[in-house]
Protein backbone atom coordinates (compact mmCIF):
# COMPACT_ATOMS: atom_id res chain seq x y z
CA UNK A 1 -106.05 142.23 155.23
CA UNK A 2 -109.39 140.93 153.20
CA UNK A 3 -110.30 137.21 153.68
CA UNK A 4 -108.46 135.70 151.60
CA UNK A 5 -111.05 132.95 149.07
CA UNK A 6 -110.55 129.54 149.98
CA UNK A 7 -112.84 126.56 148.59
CA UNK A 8 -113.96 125.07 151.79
CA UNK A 9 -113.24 124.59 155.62
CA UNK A 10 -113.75 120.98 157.79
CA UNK A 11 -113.36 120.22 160.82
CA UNK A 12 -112.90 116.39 162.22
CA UNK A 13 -113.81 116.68 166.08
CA UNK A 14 -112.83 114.17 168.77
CA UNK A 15 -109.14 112.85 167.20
CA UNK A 16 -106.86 111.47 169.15
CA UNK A 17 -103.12 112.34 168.00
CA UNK A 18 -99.73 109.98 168.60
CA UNK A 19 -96.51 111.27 168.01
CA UNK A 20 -93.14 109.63 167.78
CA UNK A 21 -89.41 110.84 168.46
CA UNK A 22 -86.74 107.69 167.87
CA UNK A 23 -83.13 107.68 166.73
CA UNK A 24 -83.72 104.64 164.71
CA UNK A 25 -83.82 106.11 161.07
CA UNK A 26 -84.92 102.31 159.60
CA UNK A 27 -87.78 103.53 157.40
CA UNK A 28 -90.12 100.39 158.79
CA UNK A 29 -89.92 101.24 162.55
CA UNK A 30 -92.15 103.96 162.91
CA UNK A 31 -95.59 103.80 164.81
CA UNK A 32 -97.42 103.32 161.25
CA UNK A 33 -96.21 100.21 160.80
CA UNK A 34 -98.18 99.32 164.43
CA UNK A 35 -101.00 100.92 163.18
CA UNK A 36 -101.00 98.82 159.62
CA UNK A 37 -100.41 95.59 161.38
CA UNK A 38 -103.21 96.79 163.80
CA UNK A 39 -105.55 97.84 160.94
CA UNK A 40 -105.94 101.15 162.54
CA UNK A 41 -107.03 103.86 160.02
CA UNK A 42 -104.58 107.23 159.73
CA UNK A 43 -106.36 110.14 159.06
CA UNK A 44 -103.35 112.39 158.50
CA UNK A 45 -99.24 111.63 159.31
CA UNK A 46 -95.67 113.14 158.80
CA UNK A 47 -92.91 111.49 158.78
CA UNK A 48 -89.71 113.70 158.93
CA UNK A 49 -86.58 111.40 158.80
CA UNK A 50 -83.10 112.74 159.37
CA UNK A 51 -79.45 111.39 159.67
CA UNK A 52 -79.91 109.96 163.10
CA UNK A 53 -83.47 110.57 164.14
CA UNK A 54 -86.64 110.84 162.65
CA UNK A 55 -90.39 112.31 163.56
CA UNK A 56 -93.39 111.08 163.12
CA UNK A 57 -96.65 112.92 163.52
CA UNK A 58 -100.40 111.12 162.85
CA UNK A 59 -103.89 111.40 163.91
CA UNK A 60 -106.74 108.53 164.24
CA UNK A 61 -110.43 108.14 164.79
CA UNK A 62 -111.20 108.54 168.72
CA UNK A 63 -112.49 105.50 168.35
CA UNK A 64 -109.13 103.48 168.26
CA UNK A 65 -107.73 105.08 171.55
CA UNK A 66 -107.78 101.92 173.49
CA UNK A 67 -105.62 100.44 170.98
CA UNK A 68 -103.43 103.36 170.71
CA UNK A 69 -102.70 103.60 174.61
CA UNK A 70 -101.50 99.74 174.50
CA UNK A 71 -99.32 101.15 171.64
CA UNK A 72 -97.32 103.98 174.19
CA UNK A 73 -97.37 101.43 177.44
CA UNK A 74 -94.98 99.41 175.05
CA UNK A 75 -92.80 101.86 173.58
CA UNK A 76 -91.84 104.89 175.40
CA UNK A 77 -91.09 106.32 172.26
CA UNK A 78 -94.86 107.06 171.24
CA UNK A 79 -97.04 109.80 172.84
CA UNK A 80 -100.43 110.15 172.57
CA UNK A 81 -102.70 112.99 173.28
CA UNK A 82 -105.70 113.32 174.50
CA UNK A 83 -109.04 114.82 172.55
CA UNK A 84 -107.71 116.36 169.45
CA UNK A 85 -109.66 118.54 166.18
CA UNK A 86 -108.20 118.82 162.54
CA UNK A 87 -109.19 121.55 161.09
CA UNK A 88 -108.63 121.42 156.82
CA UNK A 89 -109.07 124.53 154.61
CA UNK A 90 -109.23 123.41 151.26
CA UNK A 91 -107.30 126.69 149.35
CA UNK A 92 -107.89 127.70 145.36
CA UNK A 93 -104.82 125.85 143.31
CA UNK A 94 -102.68 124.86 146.29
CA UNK A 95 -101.72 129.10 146.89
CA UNK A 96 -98.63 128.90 149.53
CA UNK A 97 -100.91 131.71 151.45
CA UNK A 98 -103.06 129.46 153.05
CA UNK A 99 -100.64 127.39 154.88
CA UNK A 100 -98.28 130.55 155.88
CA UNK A 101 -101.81 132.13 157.03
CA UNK A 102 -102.76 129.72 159.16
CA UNK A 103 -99.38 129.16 160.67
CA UNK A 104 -99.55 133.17 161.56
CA UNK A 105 -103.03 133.03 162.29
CA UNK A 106 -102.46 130.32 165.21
CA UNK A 107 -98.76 131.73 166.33
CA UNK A 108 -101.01 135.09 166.55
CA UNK A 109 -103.50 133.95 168.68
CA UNK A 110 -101.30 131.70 170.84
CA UNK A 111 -102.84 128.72 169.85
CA UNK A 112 -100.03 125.92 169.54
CA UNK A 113 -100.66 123.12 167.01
CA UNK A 114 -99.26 119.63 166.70
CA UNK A 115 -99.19 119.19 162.90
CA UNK A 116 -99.33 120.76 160.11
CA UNK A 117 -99.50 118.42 156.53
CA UNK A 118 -100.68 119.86 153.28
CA UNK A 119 -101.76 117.59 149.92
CA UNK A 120 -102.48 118.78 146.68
CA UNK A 121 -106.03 119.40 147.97
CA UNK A 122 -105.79 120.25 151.27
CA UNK A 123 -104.12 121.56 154.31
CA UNK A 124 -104.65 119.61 157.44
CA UNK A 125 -103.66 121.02 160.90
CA UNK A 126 -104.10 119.00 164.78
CA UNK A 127 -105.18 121.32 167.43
CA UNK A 128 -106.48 120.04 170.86
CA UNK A 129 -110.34 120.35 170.78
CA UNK A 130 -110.31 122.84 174.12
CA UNK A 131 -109.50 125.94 170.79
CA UNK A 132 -111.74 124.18 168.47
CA UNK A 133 -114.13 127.53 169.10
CA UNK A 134 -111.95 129.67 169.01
CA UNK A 135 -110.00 128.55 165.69
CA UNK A 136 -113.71 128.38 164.58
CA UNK A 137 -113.48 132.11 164.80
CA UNK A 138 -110.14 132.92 163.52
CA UNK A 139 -111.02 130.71 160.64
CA UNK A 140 -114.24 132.82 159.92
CA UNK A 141 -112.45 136.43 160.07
CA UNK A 142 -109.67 135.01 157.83
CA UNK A 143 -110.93 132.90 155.16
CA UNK A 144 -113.81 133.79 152.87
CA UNK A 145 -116.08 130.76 152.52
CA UNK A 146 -118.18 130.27 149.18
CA UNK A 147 -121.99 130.56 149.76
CA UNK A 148 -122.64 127.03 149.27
CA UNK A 149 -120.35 126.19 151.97
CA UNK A 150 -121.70 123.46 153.82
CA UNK A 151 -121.65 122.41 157.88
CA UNK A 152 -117.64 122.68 159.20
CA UNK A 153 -118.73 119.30 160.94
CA UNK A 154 -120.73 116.88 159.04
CA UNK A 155 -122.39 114.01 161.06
CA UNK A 156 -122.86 110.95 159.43
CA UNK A 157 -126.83 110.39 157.98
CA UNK A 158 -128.94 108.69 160.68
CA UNK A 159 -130.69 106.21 158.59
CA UNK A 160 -127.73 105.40 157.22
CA UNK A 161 -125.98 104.63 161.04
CA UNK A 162 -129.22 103.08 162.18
CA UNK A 163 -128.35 100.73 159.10
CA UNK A 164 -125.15 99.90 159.96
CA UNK A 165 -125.90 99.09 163.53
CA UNK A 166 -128.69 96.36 162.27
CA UNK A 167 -127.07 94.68 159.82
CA UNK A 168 -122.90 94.87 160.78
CA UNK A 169 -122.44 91.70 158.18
CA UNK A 170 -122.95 93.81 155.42
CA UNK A 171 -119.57 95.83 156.61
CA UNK A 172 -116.58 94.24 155.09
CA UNK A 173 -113.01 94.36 155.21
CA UNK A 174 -110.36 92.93 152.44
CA UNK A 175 -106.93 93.42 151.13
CA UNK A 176 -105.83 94.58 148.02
CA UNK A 177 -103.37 92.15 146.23
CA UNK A 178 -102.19 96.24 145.07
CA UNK A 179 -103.70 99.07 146.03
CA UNK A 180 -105.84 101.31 144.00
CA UNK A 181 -104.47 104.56 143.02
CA UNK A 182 -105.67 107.23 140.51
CA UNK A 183 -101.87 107.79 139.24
CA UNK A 184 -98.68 109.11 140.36
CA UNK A 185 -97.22 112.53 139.67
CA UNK A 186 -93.90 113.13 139.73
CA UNK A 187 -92.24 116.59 140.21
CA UNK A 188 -88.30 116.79 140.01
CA UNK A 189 -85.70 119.21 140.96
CA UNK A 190 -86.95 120.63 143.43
CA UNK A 191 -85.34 121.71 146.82
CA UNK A 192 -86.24 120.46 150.43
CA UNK A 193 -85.72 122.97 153.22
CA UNK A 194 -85.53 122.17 156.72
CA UNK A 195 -85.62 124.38 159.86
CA UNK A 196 -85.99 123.56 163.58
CA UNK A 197 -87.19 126.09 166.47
CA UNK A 198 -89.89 128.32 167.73
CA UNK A 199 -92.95 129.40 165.45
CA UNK A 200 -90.77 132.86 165.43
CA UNK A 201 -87.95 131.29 163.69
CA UNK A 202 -90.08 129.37 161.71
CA UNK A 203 -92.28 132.26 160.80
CA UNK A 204 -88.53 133.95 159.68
CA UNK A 205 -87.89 131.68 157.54
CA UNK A 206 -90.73 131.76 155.63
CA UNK A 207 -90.52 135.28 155.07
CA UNK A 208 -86.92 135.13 153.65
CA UNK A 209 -86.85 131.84 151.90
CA UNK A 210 -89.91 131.49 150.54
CA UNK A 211 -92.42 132.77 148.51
CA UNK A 212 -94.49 135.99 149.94
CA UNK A 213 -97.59 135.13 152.58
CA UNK A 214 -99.68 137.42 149.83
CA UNK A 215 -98.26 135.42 146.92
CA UNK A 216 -100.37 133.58 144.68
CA UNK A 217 -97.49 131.51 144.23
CA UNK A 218 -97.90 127.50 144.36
CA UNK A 219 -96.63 125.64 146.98
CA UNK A 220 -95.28 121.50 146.47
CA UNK A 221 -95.35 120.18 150.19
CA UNK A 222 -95.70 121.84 153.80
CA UNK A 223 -95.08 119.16 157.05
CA UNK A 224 -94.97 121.10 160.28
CA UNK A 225 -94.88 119.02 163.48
CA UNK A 226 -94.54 119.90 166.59
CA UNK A 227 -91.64 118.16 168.57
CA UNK A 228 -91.58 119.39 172.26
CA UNK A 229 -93.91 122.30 173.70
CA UNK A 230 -92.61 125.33 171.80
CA UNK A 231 -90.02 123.68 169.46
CA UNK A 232 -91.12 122.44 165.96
CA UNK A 233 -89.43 120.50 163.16
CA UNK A 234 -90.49 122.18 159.42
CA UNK A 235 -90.04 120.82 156.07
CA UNK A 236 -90.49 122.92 152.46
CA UNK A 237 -90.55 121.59 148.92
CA UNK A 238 -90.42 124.45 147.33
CA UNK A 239 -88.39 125.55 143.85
CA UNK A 240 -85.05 125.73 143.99
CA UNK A 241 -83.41 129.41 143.70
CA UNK A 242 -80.18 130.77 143.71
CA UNK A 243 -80.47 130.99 147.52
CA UNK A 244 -80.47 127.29 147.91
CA UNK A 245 -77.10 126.55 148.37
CA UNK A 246 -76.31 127.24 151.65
CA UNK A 247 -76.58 123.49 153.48
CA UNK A 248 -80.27 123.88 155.24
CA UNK A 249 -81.73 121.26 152.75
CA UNK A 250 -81.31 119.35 149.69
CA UNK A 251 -82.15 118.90 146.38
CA UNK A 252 -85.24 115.96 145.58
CA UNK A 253 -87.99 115.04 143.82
CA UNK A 254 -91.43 114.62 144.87
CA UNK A 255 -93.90 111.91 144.17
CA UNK A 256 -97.50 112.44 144.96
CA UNK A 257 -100.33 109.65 144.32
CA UNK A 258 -104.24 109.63 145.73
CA UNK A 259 -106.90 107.10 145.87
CA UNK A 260 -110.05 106.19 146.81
CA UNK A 261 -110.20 106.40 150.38
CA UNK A 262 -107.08 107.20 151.03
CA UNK A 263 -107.70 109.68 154.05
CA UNK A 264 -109.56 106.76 156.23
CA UNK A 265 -107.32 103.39 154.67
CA UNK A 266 -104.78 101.64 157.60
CA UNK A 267 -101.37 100.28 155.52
CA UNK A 268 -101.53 102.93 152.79
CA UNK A 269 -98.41 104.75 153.84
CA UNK A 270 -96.72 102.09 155.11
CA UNK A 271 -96.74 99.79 151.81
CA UNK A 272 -95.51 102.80 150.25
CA UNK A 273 -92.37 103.20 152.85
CA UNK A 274 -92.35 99.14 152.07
CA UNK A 275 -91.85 99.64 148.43
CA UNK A 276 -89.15 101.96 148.88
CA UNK A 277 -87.09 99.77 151.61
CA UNK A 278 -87.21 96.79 149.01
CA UNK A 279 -85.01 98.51 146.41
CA UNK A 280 -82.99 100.69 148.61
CA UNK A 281 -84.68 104.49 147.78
CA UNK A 282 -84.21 106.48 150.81
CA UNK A 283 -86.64 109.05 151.93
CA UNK A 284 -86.51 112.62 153.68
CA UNK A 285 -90.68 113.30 154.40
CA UNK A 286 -93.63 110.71 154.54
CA UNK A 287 -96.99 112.94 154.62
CA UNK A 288 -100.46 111.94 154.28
CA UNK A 289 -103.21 114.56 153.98
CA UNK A 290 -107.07 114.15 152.63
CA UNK A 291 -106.65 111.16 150.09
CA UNK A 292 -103.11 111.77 148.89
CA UNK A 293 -99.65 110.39 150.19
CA UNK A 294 -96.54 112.64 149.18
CA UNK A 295 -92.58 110.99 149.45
CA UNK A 296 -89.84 113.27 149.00
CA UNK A 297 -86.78 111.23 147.65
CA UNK A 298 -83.44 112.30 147.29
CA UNK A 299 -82.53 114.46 143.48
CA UNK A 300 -82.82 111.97 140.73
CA UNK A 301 -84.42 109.18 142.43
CA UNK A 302 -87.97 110.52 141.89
CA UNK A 303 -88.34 108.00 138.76
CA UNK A 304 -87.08 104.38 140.45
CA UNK A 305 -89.15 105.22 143.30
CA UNK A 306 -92.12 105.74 141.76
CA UNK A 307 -91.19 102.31 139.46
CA UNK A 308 -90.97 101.07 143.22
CA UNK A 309 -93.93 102.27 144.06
CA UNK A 310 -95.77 100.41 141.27
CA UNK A 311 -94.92 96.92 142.84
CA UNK A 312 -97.42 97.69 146.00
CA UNK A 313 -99.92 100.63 144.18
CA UNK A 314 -101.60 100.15 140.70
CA UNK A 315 -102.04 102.99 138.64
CA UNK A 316 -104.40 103.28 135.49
């Protein structure tokens, strides 16, 4: 198969990740709300909430893993992981391809994966930093990068740290009375499809529910995470078909809103999940990826959550 054209690859070295099983489905009891109350930035999460359980999948800076160990000595619930990489592909106009690539590129190689979280930008997935070099490969011989394409790892500008370590005061931190968005965008009827198992089964599904690997088709939300070992929990926006009928989803709508900053601002998600608890608007998938948040709401709920919404985010 030729490489397929993507618009750029990233990789964010020396993560740590924290995952969270609990059958509490209360929308504010997830480890985000620790890490808001903490002020502990998220770079990506998922949030997959079912009947009587839910999942929760997020990665932070390295430098937060002192505060993130306290987090797992009291709960049991939480696990974190040691040394961590996300790797983002940035694809041309969200193509499903590059998600169902990289899911067979990594099943294909053996490589297991702890998340996988697209945005309308961007798809994010957690590896442990021990494949970094060899996903560094795989990436290469799959992917065709533009010529401009710049480091996979940028470091930050020396002057810039050398700044930052003489003069700390000029670093602030404030609250928004509401946060800063650049709009929301709402997409309705469409259809949510869960499945549950090893990469093979997941990989099966893909192939006969949704659209072609090759397709050029456009994909609305991908949220892999991985659960125990082998076994991982997958949800699908996708459009609804004829074949969606048969009781392995359901029908929603899907708001998506981005800011500035999003990707590296603590309480972002969890105002959001806030907004939604107030007036009652339940929720199937949280996911946060680059600088967008996406909430899948139950079929004809998309516009009094995103009214919701507008108490916590302001919009232009």
């Amino acid at each position: 198969m030729e490489p397929i054209p993507v618009n750029g690859i990233r990789l964010g070295p020396g993560m740590v990740w924290i995952g969270q099983f609990s059958p509490d489905v209360h929308p504010l009891t997830p480890v985000c709300q620790a890490l808001s109350i903490q002020r502990i930035n998220m770079v990506c999460a998922g949030l997959h909430r079912r009947k009587t359980h839910y999942y929760f999948s997020g990665c932070v800076e390295s430098r937060y893993r002192e505060k993130v160990a306290r987090l797992s000595v009291d709960d049991s619930d939480i696990t974190p992981l040691g040394s961590v990489t996300q790797v983002s592909v940035y694809p041309h106009r969200n193509r499903f391809q590059v998600p169902g690539i990289l899911i067979k590129m990594l099943r294909s190689a053996g490589i297991p994966f702890h998340h996988l979280v697209s945005s309308p930008a961007v798809v994010s997935v957690i590896i442990d930093a021990c494949f970094q070099d060899r996903v560094i490969t795989l990436l290469e011989n799959t992917f065709d990068l533009p010529c401009s394409h710049t480091p996979y790892i940028q470091e930050i500008d020396q002057d810039i740290s050398a700044l930052l370590k003489k003069y700390p005061e000029t670093r602030s931190t404030y609250v928004e009375e509401k946060i800063k968005t650049y709009g929301f965008q709402l997409v309705r009827k469409k259809y949510l499809l869960y499945t549950q198992g090893f990469l093979d089964q997941l990989m099966q599904t893909m192939q006969t529910r949704m659209p072609p690997i090759a397709s050029e088709e456009i994909f609305h939300l991908v949220s892999v995470v991985q659960v125990s070992g082998p076994i991982y929990d997958a949800c699908f926006v996708v459009d609804a078909d004829t074949s969606c009928n048969d009781g392995d989803g359901f029908f929603v709508d899907l708001i998506t809103f981005h800011g500035p900053h999003f990707g590296d601002r603590y309480r972002i998600l969890q105002t959001a999940l806030n907004c939604l608890d107030v007036d009652r608007i339940p929720f199937f998938v949280a996911a946060c990826a680059g600088a967008s948040v996406s909430l899948v709401v139950p079929s004809g709920k998309g516009v009094v959550a995103q009214t919701a919404l507008e108490k916590g985010f302001e919009a232009p």
